[in-house]
Structure formats: C-alpha cells, structure tokens
PDB file of N, CA and C in Angstrom:
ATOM      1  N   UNK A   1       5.416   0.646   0.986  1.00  0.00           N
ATOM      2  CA  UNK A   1       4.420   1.580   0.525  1.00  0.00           C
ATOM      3  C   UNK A   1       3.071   1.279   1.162  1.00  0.00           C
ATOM      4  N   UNK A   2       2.404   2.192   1.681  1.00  0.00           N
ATOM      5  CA  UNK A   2       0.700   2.361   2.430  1.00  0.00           C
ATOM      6  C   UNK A   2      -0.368   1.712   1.111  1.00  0.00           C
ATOM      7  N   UNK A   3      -0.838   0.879   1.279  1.00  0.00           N
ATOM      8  CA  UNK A   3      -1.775   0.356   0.992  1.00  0.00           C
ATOM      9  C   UNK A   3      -3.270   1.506   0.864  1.00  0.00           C
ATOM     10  N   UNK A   4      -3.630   1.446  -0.573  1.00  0.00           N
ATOM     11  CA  UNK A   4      -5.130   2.732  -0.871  1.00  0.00           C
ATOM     12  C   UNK A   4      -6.210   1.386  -1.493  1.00  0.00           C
ATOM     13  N   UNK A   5      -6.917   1.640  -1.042  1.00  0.00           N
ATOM     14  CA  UNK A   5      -8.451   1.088  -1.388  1.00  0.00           C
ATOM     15  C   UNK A   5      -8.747   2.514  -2.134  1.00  0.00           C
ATOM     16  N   UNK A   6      -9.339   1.951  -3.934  1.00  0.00           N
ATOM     17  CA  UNK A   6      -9.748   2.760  -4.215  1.00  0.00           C
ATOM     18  C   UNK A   6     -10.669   2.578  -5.898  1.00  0.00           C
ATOM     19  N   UNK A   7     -11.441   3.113  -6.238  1.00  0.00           N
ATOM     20  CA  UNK A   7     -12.533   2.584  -7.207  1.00  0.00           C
ATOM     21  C   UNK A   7     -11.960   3.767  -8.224  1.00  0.00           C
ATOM     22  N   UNK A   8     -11.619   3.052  -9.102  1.00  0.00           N
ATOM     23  CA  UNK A   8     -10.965   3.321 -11.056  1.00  0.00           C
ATOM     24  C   UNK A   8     -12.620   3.376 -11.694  1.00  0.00           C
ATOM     25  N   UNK A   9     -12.867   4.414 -12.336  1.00  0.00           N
ATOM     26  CA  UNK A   9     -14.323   4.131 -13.016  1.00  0.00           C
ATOM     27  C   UNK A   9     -13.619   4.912 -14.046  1.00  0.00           C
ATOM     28  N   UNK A  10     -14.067   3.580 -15.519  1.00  0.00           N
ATOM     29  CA  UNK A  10     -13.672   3.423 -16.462  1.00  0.00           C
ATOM     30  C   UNK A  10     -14.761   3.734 -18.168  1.00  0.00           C
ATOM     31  N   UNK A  11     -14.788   4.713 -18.269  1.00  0.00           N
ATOM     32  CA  UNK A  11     -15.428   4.844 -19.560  1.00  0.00           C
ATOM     33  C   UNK A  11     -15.238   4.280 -21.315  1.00  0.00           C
ATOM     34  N   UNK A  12     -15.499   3.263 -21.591  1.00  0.00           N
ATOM     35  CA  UNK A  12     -15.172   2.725 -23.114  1.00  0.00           C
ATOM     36  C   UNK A  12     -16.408   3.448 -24.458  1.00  0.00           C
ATOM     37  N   UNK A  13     -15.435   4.480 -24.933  1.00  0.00           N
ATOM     38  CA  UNK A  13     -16.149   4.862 -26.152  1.00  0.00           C
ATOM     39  C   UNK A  13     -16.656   3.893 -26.954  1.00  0.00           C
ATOM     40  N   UNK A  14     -15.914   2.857 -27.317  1.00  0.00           N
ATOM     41  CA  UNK A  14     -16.557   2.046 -28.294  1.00  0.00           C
ATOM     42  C   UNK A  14     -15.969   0.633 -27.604  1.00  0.00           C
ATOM     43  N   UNK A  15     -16.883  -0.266 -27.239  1.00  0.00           N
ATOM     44  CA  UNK A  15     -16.184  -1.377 -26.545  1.00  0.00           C
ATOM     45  C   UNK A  15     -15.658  -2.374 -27.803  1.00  0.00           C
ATOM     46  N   UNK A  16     -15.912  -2.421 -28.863  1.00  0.00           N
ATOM     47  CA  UNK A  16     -15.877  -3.193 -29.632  1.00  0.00           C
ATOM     48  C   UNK A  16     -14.348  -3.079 -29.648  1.00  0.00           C
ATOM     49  N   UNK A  17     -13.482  -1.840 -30.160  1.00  0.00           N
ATOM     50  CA  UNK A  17     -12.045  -1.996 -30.328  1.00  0.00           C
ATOM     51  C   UNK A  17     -11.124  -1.380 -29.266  1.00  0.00           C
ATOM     52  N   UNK A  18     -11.921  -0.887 -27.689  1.00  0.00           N
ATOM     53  CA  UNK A  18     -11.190  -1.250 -26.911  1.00  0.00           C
ATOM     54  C   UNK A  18     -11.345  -2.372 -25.596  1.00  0.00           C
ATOM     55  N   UNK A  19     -12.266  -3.033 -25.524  1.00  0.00           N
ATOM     56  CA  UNK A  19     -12.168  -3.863 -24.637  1.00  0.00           C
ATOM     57  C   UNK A  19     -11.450  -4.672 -24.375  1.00  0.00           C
ATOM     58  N   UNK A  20     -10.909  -5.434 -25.696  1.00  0.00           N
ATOM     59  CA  UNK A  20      -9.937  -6.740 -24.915  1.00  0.00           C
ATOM     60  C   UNK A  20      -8.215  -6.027 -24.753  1.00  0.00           C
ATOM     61  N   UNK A  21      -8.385  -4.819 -25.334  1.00  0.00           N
ATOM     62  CA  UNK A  21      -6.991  -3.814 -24.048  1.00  0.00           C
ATOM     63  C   UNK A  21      -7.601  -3.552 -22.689  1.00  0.00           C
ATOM     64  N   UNK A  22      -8.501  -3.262 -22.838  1.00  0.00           N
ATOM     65  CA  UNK A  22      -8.557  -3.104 -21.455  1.00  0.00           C
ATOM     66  C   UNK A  22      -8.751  -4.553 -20.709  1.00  0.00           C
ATOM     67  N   UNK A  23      -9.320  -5.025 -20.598  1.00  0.00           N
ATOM     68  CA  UNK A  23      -9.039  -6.550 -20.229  1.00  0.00           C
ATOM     69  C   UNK A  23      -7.701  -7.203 -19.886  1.00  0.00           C
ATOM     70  N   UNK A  24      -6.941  -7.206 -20.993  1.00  0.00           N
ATOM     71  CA  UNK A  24      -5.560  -7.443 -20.714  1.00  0.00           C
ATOM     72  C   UNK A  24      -4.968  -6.450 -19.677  1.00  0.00           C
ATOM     73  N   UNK A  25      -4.865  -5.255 -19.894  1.00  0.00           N
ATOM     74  CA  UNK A  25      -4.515  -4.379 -18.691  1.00  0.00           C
ATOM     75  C   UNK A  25      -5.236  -4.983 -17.213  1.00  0.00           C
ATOM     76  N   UNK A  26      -6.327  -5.233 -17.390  1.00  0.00           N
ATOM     77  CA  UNK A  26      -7.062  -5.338 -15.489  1.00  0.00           C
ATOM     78  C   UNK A  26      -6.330  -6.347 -15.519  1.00  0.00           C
ATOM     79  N   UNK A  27      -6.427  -7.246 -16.518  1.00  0.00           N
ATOM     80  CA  UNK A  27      -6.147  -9.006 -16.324  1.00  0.00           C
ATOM     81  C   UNK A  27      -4.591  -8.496 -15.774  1.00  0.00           C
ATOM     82  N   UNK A  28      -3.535  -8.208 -15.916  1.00  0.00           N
ATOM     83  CA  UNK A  28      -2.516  -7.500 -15.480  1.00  0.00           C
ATOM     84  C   UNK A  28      -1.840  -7.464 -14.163  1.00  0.00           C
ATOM     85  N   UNK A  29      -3.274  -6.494 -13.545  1.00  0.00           N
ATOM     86  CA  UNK A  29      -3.284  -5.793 -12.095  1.00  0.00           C
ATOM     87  C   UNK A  29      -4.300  -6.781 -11.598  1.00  0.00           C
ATOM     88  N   UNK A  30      -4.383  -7.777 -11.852  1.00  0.00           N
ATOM     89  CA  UNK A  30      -5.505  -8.620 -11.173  1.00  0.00           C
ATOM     90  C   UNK A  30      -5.436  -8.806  -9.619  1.00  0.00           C
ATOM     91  N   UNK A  31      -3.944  -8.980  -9.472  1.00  0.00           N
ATOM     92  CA  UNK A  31      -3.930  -9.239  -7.921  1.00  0.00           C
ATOM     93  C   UNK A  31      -4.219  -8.377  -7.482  1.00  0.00           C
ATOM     94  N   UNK A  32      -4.485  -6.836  -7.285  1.00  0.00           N
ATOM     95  CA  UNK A  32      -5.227  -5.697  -6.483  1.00  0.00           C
ATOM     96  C   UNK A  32      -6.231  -4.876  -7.003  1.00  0.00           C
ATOM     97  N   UNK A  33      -7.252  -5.805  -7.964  1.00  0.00           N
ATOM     98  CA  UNK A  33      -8.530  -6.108  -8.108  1.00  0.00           C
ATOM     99  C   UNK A  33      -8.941  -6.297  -6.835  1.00  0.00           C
ATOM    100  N   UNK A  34     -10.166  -6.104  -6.027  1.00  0.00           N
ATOM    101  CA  UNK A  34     -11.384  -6.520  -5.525  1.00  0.00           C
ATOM    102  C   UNK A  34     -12.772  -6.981  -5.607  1.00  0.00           C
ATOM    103  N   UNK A  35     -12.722  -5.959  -7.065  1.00  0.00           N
ATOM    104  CA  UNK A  35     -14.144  -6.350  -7.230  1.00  0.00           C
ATOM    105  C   UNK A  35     -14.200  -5.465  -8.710  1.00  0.00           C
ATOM    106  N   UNK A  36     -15.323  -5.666  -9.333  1.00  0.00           N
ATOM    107  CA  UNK A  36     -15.619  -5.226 -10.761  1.00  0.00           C
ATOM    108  C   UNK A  36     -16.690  -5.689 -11.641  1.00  0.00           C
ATOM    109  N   UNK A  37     -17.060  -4.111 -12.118  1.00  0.00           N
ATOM    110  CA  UNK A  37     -18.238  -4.184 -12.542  1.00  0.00           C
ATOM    111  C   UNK A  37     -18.834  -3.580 -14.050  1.00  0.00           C
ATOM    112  N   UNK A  38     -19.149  -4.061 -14.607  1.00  0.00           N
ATOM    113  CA  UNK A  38     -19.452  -3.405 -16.277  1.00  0.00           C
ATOM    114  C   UNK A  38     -20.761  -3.282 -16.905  1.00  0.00           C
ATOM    115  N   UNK A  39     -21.184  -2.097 -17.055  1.00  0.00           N
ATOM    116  CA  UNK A  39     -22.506  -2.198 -17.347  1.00  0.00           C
ATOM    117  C   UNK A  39     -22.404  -1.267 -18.896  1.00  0.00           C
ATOM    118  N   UNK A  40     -22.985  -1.671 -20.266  1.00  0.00           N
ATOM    119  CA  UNK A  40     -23.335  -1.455 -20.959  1.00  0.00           C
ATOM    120  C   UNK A  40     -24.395  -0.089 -20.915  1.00  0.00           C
ATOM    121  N   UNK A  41     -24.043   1.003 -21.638  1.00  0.00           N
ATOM    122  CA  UNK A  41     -24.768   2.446 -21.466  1.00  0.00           C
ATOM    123  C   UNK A  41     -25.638   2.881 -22.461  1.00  0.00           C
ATOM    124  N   UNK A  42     -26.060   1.903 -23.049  1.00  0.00           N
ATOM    125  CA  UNK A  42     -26.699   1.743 -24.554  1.00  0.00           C
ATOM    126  C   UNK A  42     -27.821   3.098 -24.981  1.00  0.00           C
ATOM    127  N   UNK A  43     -28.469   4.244 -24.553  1.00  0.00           N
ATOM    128  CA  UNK A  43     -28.439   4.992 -24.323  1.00  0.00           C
ATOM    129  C   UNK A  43     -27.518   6.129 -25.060  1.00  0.00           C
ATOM    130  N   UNK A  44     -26.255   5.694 -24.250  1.00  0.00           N
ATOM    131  CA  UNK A  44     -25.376   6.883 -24.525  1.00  0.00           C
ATOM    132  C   UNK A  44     -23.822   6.138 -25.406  1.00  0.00           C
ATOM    133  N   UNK A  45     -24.331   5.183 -25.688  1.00  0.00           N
ATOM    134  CA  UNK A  45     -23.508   4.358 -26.948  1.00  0.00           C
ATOM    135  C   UNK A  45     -21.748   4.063 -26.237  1.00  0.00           C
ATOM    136  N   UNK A  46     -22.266   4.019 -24.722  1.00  0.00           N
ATOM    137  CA  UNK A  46     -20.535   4.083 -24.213  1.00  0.00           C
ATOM    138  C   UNK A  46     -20.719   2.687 -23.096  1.00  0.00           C
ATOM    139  N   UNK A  47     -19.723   1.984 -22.995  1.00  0.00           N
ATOM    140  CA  UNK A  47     -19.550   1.161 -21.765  1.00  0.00           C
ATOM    141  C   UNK A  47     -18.760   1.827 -20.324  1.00  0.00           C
ATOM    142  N   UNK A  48     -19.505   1.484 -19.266  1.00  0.00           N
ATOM    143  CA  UNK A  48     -18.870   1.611 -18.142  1.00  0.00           C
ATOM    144  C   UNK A  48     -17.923   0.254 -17.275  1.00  0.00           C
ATOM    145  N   UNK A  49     -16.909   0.705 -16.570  1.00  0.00           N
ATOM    146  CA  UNK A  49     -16.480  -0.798 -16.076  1.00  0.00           C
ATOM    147  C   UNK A  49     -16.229   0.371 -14.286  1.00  0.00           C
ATOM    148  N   UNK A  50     -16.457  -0.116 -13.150  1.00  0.00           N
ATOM    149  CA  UNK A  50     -15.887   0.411 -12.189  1.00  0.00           C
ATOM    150  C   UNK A  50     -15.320  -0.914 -11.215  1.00  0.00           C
ATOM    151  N   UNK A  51     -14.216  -0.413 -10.745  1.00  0.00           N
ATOM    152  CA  UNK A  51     -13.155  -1.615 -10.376  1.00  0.00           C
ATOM    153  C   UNK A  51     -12.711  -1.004  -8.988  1.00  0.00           C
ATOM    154  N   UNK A  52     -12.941  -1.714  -8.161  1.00  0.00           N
ATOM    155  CA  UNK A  52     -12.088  -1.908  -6.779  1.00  0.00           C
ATOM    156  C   UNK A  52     -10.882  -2.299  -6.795  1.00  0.00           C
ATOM    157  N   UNK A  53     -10.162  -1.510  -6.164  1.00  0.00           N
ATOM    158  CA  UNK A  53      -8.926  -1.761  -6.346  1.00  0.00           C
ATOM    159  C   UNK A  53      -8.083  -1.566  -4.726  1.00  0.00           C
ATOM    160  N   UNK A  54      -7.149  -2.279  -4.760  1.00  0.00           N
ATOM    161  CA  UNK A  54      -6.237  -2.477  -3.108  1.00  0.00           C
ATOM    162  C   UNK A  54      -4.472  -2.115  -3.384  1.00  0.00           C
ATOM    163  N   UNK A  55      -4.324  -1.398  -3.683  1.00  0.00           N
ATOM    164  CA  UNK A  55      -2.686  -1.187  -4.397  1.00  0.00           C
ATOM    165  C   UNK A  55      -1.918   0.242  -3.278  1.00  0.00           C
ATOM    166  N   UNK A  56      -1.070   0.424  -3.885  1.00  0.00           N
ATOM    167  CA  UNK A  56       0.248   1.604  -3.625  1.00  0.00           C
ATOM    168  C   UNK A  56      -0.610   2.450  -4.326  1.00  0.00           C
ATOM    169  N   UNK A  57      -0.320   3.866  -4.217  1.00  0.00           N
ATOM    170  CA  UNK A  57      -0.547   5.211  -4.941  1.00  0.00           C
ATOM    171  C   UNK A  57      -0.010   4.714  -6.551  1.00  0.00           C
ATOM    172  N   UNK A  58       1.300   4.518  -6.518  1.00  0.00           N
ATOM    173  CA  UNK A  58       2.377   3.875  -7.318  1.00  0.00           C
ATOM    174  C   UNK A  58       1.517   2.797  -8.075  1.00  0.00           C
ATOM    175  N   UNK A  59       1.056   2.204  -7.770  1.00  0.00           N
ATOM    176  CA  UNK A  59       0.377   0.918  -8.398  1.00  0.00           C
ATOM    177  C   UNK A  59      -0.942   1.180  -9.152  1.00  0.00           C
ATOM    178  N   UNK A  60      -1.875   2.103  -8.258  1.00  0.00           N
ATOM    179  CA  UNK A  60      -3.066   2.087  -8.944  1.00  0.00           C
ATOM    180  C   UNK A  60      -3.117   3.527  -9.955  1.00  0.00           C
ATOM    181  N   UNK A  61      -1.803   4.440  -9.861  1.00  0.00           N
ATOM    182  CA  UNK A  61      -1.289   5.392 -11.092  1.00  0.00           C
ATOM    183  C   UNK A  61      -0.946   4.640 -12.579  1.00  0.00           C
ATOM    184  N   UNK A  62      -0.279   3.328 -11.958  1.00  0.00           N
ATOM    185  CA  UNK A  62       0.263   2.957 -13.546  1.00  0.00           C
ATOM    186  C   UNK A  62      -0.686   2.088 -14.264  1.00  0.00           C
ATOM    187  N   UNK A  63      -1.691   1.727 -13.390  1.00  0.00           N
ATOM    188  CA  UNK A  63      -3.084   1.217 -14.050  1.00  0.00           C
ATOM    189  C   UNK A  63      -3.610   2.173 -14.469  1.00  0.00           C
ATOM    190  N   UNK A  64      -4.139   3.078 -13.885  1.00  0.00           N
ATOM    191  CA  UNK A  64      -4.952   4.074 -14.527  1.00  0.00           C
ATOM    192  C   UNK A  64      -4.199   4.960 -16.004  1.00  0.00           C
ATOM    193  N   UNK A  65      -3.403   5.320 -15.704  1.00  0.00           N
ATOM    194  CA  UNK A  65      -2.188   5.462 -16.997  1.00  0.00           C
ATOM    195  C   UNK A  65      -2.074   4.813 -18.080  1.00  0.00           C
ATOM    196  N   UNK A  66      -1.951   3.327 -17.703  1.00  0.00           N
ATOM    197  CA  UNK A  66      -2.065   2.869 -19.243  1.00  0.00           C
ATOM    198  C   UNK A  66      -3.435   2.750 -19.807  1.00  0.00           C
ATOM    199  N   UNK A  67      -4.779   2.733 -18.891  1.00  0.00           N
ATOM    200  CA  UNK A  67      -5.946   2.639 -19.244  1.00  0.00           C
ATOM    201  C   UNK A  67      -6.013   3.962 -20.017  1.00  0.00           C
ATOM    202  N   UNK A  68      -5.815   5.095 -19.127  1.00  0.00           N
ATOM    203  CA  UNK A  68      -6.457   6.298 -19.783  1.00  0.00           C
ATOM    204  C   UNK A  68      -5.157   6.400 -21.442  1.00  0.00           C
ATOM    205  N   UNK A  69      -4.038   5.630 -21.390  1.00  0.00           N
ATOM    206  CA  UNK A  69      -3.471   6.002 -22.821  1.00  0.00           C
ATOM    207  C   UNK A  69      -4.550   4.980 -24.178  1.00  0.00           C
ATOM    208  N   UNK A  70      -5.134   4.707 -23.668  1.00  0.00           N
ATOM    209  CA  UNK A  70      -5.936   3.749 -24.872  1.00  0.00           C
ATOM    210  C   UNK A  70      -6.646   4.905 -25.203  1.00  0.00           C
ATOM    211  N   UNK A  71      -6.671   4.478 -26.759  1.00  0.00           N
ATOM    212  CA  UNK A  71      -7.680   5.255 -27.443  1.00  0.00           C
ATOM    213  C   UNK A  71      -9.154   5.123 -27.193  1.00  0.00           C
ATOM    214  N   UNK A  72     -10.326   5.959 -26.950  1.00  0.00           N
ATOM    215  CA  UNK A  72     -11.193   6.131 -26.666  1.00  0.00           C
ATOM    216  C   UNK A  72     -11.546   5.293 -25.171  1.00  0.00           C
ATOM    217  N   UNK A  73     -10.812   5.703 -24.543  1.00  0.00           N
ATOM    218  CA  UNK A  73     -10.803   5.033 -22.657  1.00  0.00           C
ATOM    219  C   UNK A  73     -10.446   6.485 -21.940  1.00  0.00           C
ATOM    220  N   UNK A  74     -11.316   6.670 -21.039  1.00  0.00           N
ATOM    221  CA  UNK A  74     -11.087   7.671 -20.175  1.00  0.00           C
ATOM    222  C   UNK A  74     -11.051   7.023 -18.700  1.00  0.00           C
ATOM    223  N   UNK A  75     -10.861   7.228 -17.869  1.00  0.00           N
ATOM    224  CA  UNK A  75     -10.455   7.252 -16.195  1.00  0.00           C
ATOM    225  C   UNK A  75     -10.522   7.954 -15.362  1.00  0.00           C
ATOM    226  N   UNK A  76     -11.287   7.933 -13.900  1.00  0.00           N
ATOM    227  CA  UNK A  76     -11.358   8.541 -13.201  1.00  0.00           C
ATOM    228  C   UNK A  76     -11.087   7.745 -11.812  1.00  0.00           C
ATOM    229  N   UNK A  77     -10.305   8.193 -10.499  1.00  0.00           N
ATOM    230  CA  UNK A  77      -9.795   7.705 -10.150  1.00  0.00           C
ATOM    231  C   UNK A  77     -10.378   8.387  -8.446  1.00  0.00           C
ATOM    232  N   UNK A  78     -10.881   7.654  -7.607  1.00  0.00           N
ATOM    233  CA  UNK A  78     -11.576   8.026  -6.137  1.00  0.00           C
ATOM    234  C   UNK A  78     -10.898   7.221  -5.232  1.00  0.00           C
ATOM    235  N   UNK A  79      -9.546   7.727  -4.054  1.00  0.00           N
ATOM    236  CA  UNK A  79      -9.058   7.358  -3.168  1.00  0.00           C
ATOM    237  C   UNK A  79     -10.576   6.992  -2.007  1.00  0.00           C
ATOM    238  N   UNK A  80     -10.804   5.893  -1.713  1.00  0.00           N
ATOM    239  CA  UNK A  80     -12.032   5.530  -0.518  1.00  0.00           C
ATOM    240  C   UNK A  80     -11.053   5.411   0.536  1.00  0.00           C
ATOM    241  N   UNK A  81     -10.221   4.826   0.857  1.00  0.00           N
ATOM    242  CA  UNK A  81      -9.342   4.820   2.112  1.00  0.00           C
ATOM    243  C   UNK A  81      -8.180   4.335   2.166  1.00  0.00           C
TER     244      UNK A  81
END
C-alpha cells in the first residue's frame, strides 16, 4: 500500500470525558504519528489536537473512524501528499 502524509485535525467538545480515548486511540497509531499538536480553545469551550500522520489510506481511515465514533470528537481529515 502507497504511503499518504496527512494532518487529522481533531475537535474535543469537552476534553474532560473525552481525552484519555482519544489518547489511547493516537497512543495506538503512534507509529505513523509525526508530529502533534493541542491547543486549548477556551473561548469557544472546545479543545483542538492536529496530528501528522504517515500511514496507508487504510490506516489513517481507521484512525479517523474510531476518533470521529467518540462521543463529542469530530475529525477532519487533509491528504498533504
């Protein structure tokens, strides 16, 4: 399978009762991690996380999949190359 470089940007409604799922999920896919980043939206009462990622089509679908099945976690998903 072709190898995608590609950035998962991750929205947490309430980080308090979903973060350490999501955590466990990245912690997961760690090996096609690159890089990652989380910034608190305090403002707009939501956390952001955006994650570099090096996987299969196949690979960085079933990450984003189980992320976006968590309750109050949304996903958006940008093929870079």
């Amino acid at each position: 399978m072709e190898s995608r470089i590609a950035v998962v940007g991750i929205a947490l409604e309430d980080r308090t009762k979903s973060s350490q799922a999501v955590n466990e999920i990245l912690g997961s896919y760690g090996d096609m991690i690159v890089g990652r980043l989380g910034i608190p939206y305090r403002d707009r009462n939501i956390s952001i996380i955006s994650v570099i990622v090096d996987g299969s089509n196949d690979e960085i679908g079933a990450l984003t999949g189980k992320l976006g099945n968590l309750k109050g976690v949304k996903t958006k998903v940008s093929v870079m190359y």
